[in-house]
Protein backbone atom coordinates (compact mmCIF):
# COMPACT_ATOMS: atom_id res chain seq x y z
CA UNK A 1 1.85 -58.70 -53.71
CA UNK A 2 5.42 -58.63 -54.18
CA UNK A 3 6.94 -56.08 -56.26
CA UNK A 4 9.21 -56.45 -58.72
CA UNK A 5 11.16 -53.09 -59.33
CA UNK A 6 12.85 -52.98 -62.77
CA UNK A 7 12.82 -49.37 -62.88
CA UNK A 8 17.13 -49.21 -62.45
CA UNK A 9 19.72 -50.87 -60.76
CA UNK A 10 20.20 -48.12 -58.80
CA UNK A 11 17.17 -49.20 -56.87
CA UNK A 12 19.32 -52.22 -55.05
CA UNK A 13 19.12 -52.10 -51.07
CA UNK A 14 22.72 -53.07 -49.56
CA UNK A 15 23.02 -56.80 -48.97
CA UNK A 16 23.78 -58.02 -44.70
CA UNK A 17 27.49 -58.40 -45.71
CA UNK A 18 27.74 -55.07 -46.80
CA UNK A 19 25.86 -53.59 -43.97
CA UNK A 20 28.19 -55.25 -41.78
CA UNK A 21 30.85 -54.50 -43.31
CA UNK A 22 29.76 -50.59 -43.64
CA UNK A 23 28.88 -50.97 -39.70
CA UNK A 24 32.43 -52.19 -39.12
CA UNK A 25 34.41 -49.62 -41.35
CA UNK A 26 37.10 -47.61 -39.73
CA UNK A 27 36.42 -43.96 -40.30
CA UNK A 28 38.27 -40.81 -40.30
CA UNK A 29 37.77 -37.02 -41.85
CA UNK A 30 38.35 -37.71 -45.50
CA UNK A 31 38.40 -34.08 -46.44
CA UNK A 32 41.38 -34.16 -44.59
CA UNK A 33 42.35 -37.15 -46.21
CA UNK A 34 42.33 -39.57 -43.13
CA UNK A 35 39.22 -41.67 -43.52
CA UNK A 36 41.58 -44.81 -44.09
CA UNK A 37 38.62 -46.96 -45.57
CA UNK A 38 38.22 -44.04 -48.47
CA UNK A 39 41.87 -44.28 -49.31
CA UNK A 40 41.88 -47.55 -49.09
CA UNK A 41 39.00 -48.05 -51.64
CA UNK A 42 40.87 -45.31 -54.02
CA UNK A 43 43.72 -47.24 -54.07
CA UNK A 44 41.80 -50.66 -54.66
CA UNK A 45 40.16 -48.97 -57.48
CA UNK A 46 43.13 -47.10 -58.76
CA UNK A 47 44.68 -50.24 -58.86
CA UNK A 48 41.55 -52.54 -60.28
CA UNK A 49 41.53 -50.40 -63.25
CA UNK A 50 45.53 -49.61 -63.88
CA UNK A 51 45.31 -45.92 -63.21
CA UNK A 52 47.68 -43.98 -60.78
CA UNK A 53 45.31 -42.61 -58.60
CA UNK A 54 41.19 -42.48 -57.87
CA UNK A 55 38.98 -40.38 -56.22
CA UNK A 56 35.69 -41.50 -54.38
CA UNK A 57 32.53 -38.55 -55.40
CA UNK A 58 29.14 -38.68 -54.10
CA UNK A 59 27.47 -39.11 -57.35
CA UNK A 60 27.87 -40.67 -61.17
CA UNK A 61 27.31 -37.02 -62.46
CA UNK A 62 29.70 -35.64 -60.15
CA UNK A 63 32.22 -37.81 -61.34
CA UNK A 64 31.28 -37.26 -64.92
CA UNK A 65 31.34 -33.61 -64.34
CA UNK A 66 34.68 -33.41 -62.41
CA UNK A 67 36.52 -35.22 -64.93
CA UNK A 68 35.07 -32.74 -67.89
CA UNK A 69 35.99 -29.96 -66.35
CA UNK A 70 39.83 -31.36 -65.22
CA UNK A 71 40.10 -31.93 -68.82
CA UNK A 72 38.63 -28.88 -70.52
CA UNK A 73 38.35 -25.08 -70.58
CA UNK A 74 35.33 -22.88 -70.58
CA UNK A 75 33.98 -22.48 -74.77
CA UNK A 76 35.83 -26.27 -75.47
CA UNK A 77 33.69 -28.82 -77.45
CA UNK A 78 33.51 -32.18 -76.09
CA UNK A 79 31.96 -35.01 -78.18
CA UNK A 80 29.75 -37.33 -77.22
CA UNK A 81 27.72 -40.27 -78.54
CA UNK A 82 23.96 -39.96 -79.39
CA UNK A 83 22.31 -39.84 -75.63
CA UNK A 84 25.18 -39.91 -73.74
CA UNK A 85 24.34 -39.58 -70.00
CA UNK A 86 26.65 -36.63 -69.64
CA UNK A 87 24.55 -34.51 -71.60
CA UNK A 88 20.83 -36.36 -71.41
CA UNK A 89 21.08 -37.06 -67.82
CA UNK A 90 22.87 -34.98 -66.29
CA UNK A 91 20.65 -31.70 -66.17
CA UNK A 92 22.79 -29.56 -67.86
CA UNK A 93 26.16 -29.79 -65.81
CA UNK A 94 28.45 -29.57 -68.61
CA UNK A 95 27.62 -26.33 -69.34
CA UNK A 96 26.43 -24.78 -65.86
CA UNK A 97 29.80 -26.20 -64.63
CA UNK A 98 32.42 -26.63 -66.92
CA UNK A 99 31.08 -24.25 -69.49
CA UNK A 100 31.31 -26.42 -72.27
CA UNK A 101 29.52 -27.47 -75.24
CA UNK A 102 28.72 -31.08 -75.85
CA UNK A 103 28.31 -32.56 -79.75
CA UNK A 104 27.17 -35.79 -80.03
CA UNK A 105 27.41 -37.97 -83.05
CA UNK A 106 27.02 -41.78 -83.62
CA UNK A 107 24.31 -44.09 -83.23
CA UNK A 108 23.70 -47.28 -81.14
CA UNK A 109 26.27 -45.77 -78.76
CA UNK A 110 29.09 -45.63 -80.98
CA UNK A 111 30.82 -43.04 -83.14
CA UNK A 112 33.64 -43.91 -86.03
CA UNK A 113 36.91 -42.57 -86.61
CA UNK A 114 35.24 -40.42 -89.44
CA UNK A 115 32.92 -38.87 -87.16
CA UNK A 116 35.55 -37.87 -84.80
CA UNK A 117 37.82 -36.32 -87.41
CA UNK A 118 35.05 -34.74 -89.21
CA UNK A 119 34.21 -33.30 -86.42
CA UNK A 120 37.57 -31.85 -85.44
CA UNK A 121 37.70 -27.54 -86.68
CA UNK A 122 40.86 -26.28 -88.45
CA UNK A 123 42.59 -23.96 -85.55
CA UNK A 124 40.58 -20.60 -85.92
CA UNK A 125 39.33 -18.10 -83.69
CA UNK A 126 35.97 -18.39 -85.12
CA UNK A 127 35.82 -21.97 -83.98
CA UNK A 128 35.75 -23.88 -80.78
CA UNK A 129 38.21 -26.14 -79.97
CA UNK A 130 37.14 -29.41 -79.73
CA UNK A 131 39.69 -30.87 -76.98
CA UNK A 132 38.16 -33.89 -75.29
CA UNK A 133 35.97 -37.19 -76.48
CA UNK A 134 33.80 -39.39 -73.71
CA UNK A 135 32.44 -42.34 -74.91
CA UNK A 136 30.34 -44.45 -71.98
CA UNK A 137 30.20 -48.28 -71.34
CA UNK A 138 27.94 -49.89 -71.16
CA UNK A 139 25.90 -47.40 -72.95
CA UNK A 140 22.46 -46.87 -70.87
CA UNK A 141 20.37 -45.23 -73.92
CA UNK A 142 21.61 -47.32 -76.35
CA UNK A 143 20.28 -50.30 -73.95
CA UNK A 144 23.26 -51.40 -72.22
CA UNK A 145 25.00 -52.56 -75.25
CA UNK A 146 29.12 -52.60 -75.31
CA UNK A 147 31.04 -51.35 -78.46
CA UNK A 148 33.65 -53.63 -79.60
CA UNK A 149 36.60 -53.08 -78.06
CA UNK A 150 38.93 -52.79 -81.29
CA UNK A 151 36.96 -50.30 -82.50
CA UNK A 152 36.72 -48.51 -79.16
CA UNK A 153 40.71 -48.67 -79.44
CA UNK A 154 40.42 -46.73 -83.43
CA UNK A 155 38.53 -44.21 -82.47
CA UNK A 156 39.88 -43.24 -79.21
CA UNK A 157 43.70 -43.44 -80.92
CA UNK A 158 42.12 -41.27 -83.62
CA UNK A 159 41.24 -38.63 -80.90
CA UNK A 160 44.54 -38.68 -79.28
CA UNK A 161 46.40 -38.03 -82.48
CA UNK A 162 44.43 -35.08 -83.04
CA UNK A 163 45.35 -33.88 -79.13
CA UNK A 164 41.91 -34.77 -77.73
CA UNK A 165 41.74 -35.77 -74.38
CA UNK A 166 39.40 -39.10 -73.55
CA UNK A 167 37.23 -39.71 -70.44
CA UNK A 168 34.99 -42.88 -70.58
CA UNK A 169 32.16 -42.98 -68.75
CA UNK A 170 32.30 -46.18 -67.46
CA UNK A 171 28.97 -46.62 -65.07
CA UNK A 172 28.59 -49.61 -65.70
CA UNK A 173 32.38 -50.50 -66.53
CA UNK A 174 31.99 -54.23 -64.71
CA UNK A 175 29.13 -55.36 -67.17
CA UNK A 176 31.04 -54.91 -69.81
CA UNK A 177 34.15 -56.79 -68.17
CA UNK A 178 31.91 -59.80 -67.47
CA UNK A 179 29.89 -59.63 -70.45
CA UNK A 180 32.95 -59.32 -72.98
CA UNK A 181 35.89 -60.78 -70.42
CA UNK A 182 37.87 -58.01 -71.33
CA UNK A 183 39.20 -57.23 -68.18
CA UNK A 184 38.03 -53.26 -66.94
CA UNK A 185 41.98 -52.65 -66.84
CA UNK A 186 42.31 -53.03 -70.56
CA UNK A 187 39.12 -51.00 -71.73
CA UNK A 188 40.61 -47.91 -68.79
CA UNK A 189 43.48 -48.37 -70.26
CA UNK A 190 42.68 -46.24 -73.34
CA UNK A 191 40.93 -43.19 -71.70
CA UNK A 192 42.76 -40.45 -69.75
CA UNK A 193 40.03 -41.04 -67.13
CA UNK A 194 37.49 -43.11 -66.46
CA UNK A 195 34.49 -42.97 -63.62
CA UNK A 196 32.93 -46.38 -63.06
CA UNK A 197 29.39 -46.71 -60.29
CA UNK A 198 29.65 -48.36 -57.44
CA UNK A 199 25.40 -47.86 -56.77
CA UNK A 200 24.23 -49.84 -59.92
CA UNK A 201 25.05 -53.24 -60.73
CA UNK A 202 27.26 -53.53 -58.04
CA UNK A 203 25.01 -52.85 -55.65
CA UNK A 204 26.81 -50.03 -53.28
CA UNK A 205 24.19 -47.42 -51.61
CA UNK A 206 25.89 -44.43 -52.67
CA UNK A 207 29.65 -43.31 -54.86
CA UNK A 208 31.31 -43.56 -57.70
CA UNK A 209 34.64 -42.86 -58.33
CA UNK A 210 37.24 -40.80 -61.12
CA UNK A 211 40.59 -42.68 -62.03
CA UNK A 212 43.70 -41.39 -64.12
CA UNK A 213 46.89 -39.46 -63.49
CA UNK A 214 47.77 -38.42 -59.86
CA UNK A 215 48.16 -34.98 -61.78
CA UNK A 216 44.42 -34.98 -62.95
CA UNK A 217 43.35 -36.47 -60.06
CA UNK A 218 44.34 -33.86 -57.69
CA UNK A 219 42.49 -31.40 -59.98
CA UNK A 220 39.33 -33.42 -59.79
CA UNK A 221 40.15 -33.59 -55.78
CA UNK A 222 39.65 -29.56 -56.34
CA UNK A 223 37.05 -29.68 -58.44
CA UNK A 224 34.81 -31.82 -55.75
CA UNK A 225 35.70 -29.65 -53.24
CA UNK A 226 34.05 -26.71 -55.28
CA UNK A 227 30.80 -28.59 -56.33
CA UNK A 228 30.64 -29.78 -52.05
CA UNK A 229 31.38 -33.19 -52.89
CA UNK A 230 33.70 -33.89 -49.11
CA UNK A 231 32.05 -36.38 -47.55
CA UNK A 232 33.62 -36.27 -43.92
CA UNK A 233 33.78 -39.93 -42.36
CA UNK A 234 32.63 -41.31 -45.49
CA UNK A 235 33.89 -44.56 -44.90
CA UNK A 236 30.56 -45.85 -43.84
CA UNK A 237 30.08 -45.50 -47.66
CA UNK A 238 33.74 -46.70 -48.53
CA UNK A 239 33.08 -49.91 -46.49
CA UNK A 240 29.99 -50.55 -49.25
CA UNK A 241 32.03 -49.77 -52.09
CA UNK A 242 34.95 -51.99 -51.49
CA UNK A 243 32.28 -55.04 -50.51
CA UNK A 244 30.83 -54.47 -53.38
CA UNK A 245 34.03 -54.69 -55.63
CA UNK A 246 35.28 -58.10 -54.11
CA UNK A 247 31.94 -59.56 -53.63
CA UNK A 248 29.64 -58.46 -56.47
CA UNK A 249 31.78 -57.70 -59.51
CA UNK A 250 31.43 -61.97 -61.17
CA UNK A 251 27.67 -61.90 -59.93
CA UNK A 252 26.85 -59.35 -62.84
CA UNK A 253 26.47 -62.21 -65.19
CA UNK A 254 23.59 -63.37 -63.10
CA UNK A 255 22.42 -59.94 -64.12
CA UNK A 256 22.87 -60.65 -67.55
CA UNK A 257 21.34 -64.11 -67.36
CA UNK A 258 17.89 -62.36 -65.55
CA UNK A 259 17.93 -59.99 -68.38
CA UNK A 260 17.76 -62.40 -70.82
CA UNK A 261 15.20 -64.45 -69.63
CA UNK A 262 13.14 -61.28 -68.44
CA UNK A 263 13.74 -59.92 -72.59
CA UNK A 264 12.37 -63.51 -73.17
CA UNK A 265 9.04 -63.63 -70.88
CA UNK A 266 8.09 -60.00 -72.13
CA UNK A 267 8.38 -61.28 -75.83
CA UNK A 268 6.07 -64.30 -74.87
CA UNK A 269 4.05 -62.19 -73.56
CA UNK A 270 3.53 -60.39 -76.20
CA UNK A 271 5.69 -57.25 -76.14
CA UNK A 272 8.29 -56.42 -78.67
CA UNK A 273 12.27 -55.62 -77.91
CA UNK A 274 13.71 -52.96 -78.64
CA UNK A 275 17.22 -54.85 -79.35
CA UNK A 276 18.32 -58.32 -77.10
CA UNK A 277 19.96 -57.36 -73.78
CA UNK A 278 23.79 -57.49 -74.42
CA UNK A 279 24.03 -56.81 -70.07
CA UNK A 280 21.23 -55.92 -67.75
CA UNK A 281 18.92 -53.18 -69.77
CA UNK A 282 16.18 -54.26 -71.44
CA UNK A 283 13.84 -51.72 -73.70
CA UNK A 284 10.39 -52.26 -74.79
CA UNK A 285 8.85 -50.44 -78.18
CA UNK A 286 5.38 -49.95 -76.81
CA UNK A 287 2.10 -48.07 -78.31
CA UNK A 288 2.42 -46.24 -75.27
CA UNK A 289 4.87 -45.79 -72.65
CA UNK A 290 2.80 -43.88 -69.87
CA UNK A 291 0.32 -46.43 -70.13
CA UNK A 292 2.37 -49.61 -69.87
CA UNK A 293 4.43 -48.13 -66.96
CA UNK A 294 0.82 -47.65 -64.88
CA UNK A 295 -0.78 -50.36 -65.54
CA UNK A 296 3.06 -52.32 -64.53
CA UNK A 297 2.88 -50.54 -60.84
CA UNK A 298 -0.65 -51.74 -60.76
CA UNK A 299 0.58 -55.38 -61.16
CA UNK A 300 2.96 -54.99 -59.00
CA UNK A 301 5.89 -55.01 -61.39
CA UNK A 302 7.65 -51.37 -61.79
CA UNK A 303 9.16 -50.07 -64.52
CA UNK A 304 11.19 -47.10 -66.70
CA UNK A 305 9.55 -44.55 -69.01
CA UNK A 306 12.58 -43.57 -71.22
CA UNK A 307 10.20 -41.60 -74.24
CA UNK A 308 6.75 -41.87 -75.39
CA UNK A 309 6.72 -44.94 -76.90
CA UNK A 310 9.86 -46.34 -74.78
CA UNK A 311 10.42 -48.39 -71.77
CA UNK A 312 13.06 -49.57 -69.93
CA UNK A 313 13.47 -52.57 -67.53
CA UNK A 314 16.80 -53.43 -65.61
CA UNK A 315 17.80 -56.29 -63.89
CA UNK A 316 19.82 -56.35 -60.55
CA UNK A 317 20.85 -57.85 -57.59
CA UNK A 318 17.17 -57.67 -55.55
CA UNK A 319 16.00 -59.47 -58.84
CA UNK A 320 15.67 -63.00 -59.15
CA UNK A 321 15.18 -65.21 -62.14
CA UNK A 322 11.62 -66.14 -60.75
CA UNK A 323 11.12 -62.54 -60.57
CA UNK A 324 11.66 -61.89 -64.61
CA UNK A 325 9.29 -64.65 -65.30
CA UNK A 326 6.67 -63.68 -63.14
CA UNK A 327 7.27 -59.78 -64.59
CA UNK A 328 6.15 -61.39 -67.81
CA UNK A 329 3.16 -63.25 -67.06
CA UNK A 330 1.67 -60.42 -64.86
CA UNK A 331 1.98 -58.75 -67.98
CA UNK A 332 0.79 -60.60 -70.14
CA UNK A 333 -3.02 -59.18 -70.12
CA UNK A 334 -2.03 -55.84 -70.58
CA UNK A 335 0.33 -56.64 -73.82
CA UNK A 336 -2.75 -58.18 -75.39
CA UNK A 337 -4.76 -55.11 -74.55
CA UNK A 338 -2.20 -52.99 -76.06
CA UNK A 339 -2.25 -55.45 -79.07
């Protein structure tokens, strides 16, 4: 039986172009800065998203993490929207690392401007200072949706008055450019930093990387040194990430597209949506998560426990549109069972 693995899209196996083109890569020691396919992806990225400089990290938490801790000091606040991946999926880095504390506010992954100030301490020792705001988009718990962008703009220019720095966590940064064609420049352009994936939609084995000021970036640069984020000749993995960015960036609508029509089967099937897919996440309210996700592997179709009664399914680039129709209908028995 063929399976059909909806469980992330970090689950994507690198295409023959990219394998070639990671098998090709010129290489050098890139914590010595002279791996020119690393630098060469920085600046690409760096430039993709109008920042002055990037830096390539092992990991989406890593990046997260760095870019907290350039920005903050050990007792600062940082606020956060309701499930945020920098505090719900990141095992506790923010405060093993960057000893902060993280408040989050908002719902649907979005917070107001009256959140944000509300949430802002008169200057007092007995109070910690709240000093940056991260907002993330898409927003994974909040099932991939994308705020609108004005209001984005409001609250983040609300922070900045009040001398908060911004970092958006940006994952999944190129869904939201092709599902909203604002360009990933323009929604960058308001945060201080910004980390975007390169092993999710777009399809990369491994990285992410942290843009912003050459100034923040070098203390990021630090920072990975200190969590043993050098990667050596890591333009094996550079080679993936730059394929990835000129090849796979306009395929994410076919994401979107598979999503929908996957969102569609389950509902015919019987199974009720949490919200419709905006980008490539879809959630299911279910009787019962556990159960739904076993009796899925046993059909050959695997997916995402995100809570009891929760489950997530995400569309990528090893996922066809056949494949989202056939998810449903192998299905389909076990959503009548569940009734």
């Amino acid at each position: 039986m063929h399976v059909i693995d909806l469980r992330s899209d970090t689950v994507t196996r690198p295409t023959p172009a990219m394998r070639r083109a990671m098998a090709e890569a010129e290489v050098g020691d890139d914590v010595y800065g002279e791996d020119p396919t690393v630098n060469r992806l920085q600046e690409t990225a760096a430039a993709r998203l109008g920042k002055e400089a990037a830096l390539f990290l092992p990991s989406g938490t890593m990046a997260n993490q760095a870019a907290i801790r350039a920005s903050t000091s050990h007792g600062d606040v940082v606020l956060a929207t309701e499930g945020a991946h920098v505090l719900r999926y990141e095992s506790g880095a923010a405060a093993a690392i960057s000893g902060v504390q993280i408040r989050t506010l908002g719902t649907s992954g979005m917070l107001s401007v009256e959140e944000v100030l509300a949430s802002i301490p008169p200057k007092d020792a007995h109070n910690a200072p709240v000093t940056l705001l991260t907002l993330e988009i898409t927003h994974n718990a909040a099932g991939g949706c994308i705020p609108p962008f004005e209001a984005v703009s409001a609250v983040v220019a609300a922070a900045r008055e009040r001398g908060l720095r911004t970092h958006l966590d940006g994952a999944r940064l190129f869904n939201a450019e092709v599902a909203t064609g604002t360009a990933a420049r323009e929604w960058a352009g308001l945060f201080d930093t910004v980390s975007f994936c390169l092993s999710k939609g777009l399809g990369a084995p491994v990285g992410s990387l942290v843009c912003g000021t050459r100034e923040t970036i070098e203390r990021v640069h630090r920072i990975r040194k200190m969590l043993g984020g050098g990667m050596r000749q890591a333009g094996i993995l550079a080679a993936a990430g730059l394929h990835a960015l000129e090849h796979h960036v306009e395929r994410l609508g076919e994401d979107h597209e598979n999503a929908r029509r996957l969102a569609e089967a389950l509902v015919q099937a019987g199974f009720r949506l949490e919200r419709p897919p905006e980008t490539n996440i879809v959630f299911l309210d279910v009787p019962d998560a556990a159960a739904l996700v076993r009796a899925a592997r046993q059909r050959g179709v695997l997916l995402g426990m995100a809570g009891p009664k929760r489950v997530r399914a995400l569309t990528h680039l090893d996922v066809g549109s056949g494949d989202t129709l056939e998810a449903g209908q192998r299905l389909r028995d076990f959503a009548a069972e569940l009734g």
